[in-house]
Protein backbone atom coordinates (compact mmCIF):
# COMPACT_ATOMS: atom_id res chain seq x y z
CA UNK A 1 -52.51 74.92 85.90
CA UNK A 2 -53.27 72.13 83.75
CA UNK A 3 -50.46 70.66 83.65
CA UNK A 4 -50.95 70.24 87.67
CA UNK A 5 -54.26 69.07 87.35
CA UNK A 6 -53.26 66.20 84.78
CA UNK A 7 -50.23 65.62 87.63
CA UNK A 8 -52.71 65.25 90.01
CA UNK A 9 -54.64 62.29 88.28
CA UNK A 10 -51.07 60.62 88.52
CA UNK A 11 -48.93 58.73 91.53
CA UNK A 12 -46.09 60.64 92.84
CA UNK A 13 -44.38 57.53 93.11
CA UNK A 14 -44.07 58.53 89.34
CA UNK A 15 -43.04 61.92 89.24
CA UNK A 16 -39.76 63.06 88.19
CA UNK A 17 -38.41 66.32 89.62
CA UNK A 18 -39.98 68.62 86.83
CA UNK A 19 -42.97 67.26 88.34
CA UNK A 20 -43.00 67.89 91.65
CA UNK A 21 -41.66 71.31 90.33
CA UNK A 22 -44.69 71.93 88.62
CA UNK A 23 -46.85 70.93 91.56
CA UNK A 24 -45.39 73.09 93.75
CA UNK A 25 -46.29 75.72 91.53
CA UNK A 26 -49.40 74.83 90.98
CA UNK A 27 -50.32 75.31 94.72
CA UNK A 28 -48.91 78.72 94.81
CA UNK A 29 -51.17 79.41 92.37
CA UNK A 30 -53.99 77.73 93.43
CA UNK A 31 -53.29 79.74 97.06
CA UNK A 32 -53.33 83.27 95.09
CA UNK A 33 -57.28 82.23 93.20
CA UNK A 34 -58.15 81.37 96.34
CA UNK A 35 -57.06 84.98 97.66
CA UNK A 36 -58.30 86.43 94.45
CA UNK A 37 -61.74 84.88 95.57
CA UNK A 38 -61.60 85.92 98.82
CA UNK A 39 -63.04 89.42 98.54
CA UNK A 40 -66.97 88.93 100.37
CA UNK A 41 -64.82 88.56 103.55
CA UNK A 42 -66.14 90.66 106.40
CA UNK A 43 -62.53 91.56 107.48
CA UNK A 44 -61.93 93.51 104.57
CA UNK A 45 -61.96 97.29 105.19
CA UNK A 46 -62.69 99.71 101.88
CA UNK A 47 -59.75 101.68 101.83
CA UNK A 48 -61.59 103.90 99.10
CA UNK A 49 -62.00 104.44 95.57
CA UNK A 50 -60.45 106.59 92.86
CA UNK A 51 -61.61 108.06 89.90
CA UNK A 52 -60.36 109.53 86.68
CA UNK A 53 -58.78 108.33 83.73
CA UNK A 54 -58.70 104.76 85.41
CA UNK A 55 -60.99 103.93 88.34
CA UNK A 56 -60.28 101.63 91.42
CA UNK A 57 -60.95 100.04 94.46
CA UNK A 58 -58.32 99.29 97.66
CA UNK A 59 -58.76 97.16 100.42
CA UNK A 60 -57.36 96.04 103.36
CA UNK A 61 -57.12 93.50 106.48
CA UNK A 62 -54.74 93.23 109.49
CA UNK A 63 -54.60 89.78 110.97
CA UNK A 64 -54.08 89.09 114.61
CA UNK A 65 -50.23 88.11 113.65
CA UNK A 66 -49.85 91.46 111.95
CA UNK A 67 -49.90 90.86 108.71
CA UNK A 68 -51.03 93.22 106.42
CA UNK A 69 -53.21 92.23 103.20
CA UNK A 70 -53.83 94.65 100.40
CA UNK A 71 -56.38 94.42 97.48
CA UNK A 72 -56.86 96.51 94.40
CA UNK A 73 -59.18 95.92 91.53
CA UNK A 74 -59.43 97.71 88.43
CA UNK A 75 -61.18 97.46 85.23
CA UNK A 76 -59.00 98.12 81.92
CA UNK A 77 -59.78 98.05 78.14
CA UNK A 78 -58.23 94.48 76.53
CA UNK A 79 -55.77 96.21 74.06
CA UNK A 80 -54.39 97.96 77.93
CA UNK A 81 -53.03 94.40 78.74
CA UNK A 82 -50.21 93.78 76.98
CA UNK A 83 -48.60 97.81 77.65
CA UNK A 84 -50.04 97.09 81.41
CA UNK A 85 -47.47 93.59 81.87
CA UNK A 86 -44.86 95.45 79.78
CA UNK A 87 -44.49 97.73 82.16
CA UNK A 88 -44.77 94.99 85.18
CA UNK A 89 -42.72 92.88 83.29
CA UNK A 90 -39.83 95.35 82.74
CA UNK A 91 -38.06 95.28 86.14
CA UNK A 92 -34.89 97.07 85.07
CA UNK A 93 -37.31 100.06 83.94
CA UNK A 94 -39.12 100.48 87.82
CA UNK A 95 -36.79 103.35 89.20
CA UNK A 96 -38.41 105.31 85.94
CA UNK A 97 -41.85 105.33 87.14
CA UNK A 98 -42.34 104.53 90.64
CA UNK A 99 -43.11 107.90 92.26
CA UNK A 100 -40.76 108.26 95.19
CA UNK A 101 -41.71 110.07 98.49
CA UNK A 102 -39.74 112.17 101.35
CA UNK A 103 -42.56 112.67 103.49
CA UNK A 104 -43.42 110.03 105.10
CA UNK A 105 -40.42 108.86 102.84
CA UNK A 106 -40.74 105.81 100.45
CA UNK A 107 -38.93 105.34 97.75
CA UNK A 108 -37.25 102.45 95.14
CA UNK A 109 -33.72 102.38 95.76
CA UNK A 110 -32.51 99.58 93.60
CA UNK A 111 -34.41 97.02 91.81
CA UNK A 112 -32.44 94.58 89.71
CA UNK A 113 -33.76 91.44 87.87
CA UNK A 114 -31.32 88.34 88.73
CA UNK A 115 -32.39 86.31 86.65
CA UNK A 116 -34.74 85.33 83.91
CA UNK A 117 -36.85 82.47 83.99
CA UNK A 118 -38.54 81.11 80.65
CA UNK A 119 -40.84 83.73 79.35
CA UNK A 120 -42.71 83.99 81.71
CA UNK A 121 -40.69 84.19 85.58
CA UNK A 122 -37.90 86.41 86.69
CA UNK A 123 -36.34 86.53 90.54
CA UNK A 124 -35.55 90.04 91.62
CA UNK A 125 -33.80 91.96 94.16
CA UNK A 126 -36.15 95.32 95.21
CA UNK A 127 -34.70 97.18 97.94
CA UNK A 128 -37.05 100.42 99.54
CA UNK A 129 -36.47 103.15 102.01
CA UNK A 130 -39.89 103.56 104.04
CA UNK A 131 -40.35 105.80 107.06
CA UNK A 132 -39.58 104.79 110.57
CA UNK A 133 -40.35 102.52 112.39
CA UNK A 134 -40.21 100.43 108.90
CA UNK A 135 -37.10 101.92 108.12
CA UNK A 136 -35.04 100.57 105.23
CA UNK A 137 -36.44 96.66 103.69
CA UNK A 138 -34.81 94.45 100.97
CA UNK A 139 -37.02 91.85 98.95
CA UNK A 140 -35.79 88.90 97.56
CA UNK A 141 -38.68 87.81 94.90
CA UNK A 142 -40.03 84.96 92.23
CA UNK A 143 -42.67 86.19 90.00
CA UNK A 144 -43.80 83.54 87.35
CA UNK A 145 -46.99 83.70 84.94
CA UNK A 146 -49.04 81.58 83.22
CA UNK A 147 -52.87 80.96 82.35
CA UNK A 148 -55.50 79.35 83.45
CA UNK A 149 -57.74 79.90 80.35
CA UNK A 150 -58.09 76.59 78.55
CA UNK A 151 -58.66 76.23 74.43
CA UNK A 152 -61.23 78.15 72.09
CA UNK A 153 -63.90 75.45 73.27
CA UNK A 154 -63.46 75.04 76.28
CA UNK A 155 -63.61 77.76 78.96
CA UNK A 156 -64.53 75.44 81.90
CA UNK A 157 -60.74 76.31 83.42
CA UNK A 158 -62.44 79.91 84.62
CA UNK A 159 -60.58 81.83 81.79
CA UNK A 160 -58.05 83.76 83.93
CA UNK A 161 -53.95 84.53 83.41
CA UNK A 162 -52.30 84.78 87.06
CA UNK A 163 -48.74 86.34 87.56
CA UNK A 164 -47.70 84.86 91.22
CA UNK A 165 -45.38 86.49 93.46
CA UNK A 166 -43.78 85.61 96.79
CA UNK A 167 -40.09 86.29 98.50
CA UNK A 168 -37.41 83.76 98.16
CA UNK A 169 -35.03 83.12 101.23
CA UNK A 170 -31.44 82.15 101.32
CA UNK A 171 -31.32 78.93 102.80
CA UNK A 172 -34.84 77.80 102.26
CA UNK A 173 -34.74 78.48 98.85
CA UNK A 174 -31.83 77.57 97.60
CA UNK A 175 -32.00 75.49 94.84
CA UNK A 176 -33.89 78.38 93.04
CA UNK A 177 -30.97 80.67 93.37
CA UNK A 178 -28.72 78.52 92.58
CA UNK A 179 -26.01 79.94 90.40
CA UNK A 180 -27.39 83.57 91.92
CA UNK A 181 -25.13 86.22 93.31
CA UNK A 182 -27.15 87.70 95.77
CA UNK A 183 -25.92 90.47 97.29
CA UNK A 184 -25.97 90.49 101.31
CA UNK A 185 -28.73 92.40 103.13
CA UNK A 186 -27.44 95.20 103.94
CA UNK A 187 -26.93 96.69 107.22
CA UNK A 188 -29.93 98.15 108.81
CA UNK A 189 -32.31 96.58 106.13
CA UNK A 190 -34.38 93.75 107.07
CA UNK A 191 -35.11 91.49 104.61
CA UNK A 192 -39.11 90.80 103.79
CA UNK A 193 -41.66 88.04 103.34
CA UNK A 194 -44.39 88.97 100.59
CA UNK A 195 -47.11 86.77 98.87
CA UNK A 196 -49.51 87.80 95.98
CA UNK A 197 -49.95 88.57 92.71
CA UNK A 198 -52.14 89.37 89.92
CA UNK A 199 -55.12 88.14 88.57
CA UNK A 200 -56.51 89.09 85.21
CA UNK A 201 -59.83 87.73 83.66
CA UNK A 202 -63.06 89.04 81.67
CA UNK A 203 -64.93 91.49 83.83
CA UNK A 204 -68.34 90.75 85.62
CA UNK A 205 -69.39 93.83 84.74
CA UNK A 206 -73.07 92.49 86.20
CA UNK A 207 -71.98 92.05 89.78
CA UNK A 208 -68.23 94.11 90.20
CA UNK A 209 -68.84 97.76 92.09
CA UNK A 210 -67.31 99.65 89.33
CA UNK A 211 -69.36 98.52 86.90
CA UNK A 212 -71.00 102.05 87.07
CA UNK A 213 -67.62 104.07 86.09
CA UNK A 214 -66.55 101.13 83.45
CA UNK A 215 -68.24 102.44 80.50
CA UNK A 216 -70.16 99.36 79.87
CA UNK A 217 -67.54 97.84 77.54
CA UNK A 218 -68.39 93.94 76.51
CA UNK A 219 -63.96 93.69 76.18
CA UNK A 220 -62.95 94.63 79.44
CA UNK A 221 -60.29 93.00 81.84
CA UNK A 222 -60.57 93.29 85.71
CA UNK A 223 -57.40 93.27 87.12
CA UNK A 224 -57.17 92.29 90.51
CA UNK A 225 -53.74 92.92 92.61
CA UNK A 226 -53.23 91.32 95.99
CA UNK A 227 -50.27 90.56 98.49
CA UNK A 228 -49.66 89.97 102.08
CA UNK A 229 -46.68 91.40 104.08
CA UNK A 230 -44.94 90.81 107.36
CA UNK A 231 -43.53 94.12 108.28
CA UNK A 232 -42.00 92.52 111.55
CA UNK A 233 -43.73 95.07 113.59
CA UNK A 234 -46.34 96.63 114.68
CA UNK A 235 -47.63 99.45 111.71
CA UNK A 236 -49.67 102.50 113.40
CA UNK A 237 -52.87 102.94 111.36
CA UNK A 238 -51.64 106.16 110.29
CA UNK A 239 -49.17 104.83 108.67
CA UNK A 240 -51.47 101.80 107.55
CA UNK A 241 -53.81 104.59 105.90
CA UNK A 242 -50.90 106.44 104.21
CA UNK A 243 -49.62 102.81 102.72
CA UNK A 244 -52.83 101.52 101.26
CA UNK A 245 -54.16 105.23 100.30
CA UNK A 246 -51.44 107.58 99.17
CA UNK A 247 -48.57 105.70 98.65
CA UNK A 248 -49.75 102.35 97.25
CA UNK A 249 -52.77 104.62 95.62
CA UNK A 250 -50.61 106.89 94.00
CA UNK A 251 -48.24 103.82 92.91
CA UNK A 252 -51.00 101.97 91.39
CA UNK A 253 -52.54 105.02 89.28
CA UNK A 254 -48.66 105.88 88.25
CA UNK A 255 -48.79 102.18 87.21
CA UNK A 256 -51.89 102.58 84.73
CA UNK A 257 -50.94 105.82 83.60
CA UNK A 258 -47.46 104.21 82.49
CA UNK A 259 -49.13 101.62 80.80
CA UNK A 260 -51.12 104.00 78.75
CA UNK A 261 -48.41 105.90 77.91
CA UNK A 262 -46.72 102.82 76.40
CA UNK A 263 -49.91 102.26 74.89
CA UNK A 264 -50.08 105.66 73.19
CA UNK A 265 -46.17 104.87 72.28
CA UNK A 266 -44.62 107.72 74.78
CA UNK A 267 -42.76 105.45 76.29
CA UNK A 268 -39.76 103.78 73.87
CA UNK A 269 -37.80 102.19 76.14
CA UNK A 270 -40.89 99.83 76.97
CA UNK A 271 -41.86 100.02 73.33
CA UNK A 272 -38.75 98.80 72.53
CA UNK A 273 -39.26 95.81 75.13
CA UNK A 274 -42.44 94.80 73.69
CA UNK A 275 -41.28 94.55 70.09
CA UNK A 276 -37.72 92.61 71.67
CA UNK A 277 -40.24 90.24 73.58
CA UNK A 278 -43.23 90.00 71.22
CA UNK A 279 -43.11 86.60 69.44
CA UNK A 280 -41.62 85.18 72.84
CA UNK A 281 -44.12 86.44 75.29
CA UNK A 282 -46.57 89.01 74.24
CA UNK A 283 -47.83 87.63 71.07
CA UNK A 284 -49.08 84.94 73.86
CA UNK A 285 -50.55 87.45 76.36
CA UNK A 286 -52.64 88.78 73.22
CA UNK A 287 -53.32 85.42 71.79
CA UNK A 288 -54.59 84.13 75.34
CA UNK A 289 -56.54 87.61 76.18
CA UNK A 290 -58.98 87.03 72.94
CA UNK A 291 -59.61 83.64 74.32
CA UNK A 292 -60.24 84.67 77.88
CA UNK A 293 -62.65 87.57 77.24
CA UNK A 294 -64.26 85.90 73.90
C-alpha cells in the first residue's frame, strides 16, 4: 500500500509495467478497506451471532442486481494469527476441514492451488457442489497479502494486514495465468465472480459489539471477512438464510477451531507448513502483528 501511495506522487508517463502492476493492486485493495469500512450501512441485515469457544458476528445485503454480500467479524488472541493464515494459506489442505453438507448439499469438491505467487499470493481453482437452483460452481481465484501497517514509529498507515481476493477470468485475465493450465469448466458448472477478503487489525474493543464476550484482552485482533458473489440467479431467502447461517456459520467456526488446533499442535500437516514457510512468510505475519497491535 505504500508502495502505491509513493506511485501515486509520480507521473504515469513514468511508470514501467511493475508499476502499473502495483497500482492496480493497490486499488483492489483500497476497494476491500473501503468494504471493510462499510459496516454502519443501513442495508446490512444481522444475520446473528455465535458464541462459544470463538464468538462472531454475520451479516448480509442483497443488492437490486442480486448480488449477495457477506460479513463476518471476529475477535482472536494475537498468537491465533499466524495458525489462523496457516490454515487459509494452505489451499491443498481445504478438503481436510471444510465440513461438507448433503442436505441442502454443499460441499468442496476439488480445490487445487495453480500457482504460487511470492510469499504472499497464490491463484486457485475451487470447485463446489451447492443445492439447486445453484447447482454445481467452479472459481477461478487470486488471493495476494500484504500490510498496511507502516514502521515502529509510525502507525499513521491505520495498522492493518489485508489478504484480497477476487475471481480471475480466461480472457480478461490472461496475462495472470499465463503459463497456467486451467482446466475447462466443466459441464453443468458455471463458473463464478467473487470479490473480498480479509482484514486483520488491533481490536476497538471500545466501540466493536463483541467487546462484551472478548475477555477484555489489550492483544486482540479483529478479523473481519467479507466478499460479494454473483450467483447468476435469483437465491430464495431460505436458501439465503441457510448460506450466511448454517453453512457459511458452520464453515467459519470449523475455520477457527482448525486454527486452534494447529495452534495447540493437533494438526501436523499445517504444523509442518508453518515451520516449511516460517522465515519466508510467517516470521513476517508475527513480526508485522507486534507492530500492528503495539
Amino acid at each position: 500500500m505504500s508502495a502505491m501511495r509513493l506511485l501515486q506522487t509520480v507521473p504515469s508517463s513514468c511508470y514501467k509495467p511493475i508499476h502499473h502492476h502495483i497500482q492496480r493492486e493497490g486499488l483492489i485493495f483500497e476497494k476491500l478497506l473501503d468494504q471493510s469500512n462499510d459496516h454502519h450501512s443501513d442495508e446490512w441485515i444481522k444475520q446473528g451471532e455465535q458464541h462459544g469457544m470463538f464468538n462472531f458476528c454475520m451479516y448480509y445485503k442483497v443488492s437490486k442486481e442480486n448480488q449477495l454480500t457477506c460479513r463476518i467479524e471476529t475477535p482472536i488472541c494475537a498468537e491465533l494469527l499466524v495458525p489462523l493464515l496457516s490454515v487459509l494459506n494452505e489451499s491443498e489442505l481445504y478438503q481436510t476441514w471444510i465440513p461438507q453438507y448433503r442436505v441442502p448439499k454443499f460441499e468442496v469438491a476439488r480445490s487445487d492451488k495453480l500457482r504460487q505467487i511470492g510469499r504472499c499470493g497464490q491463484i486457485l481453482l475451487v470447485e463446489t457442489e451447492v443445492q439447486w437452483p445453484l447447482g454445481s460452481r467452479q472459481l477461478l481465484l487470486k488471493a495476494v497479502a500484504c500490510d498496511d501497517i507502516g514502521s515502529e514509529l509510525d502507525l499513521s498507515s491505520g495498522g492493518k494486514i489485508l489478504i484480497r481476493l477476487e475471481s480471475l477470468c480466461d480472457q480478461a485475465d490472461k496475462d495472470e495465468l499465463d503459463g497456467i493450465d486451467v482446466p475447462p469448466t466443466k459441464k453443468g458448472y458455471v463458473r463464478m465472480e467473487v470479490q473480498g477478503g480479509f482484514v486483520f487489525e488491533k481490536c476497538p474493543l471500545l466501540d466493536h459489539p463483541m467487546k462484551n464476550s472478548a475477555g477484555g484482552q489489550d492483544d486482540l485482533v479483529l478479523v473481519t471477512f467479507s466478499f460479494s458473489v454473483n450467483p447468476k440467479l435469483r437465491i430464495p431467502q431460505s436458501l439465503i438464510n441457510f448460506f450466511v447461517r448454517t453453512a457459511i456459520g458452520h464453515v467459519w467456526g470449523m475455520f477457527l477451531r482448525v486454527a486452534e488446533d494447529v495452534k495447540e499442535g493437533k494438526r501436523p500437516a499445517h504444523s509442518e507448513a508453518i515451520e516449511k514457510k516460517r522465515e519466508v512468510l510467517y516470521d513476517w505475519v508475527e513480526s508485522r502483528t507486534r507492530v500492528m497491535i503495539g
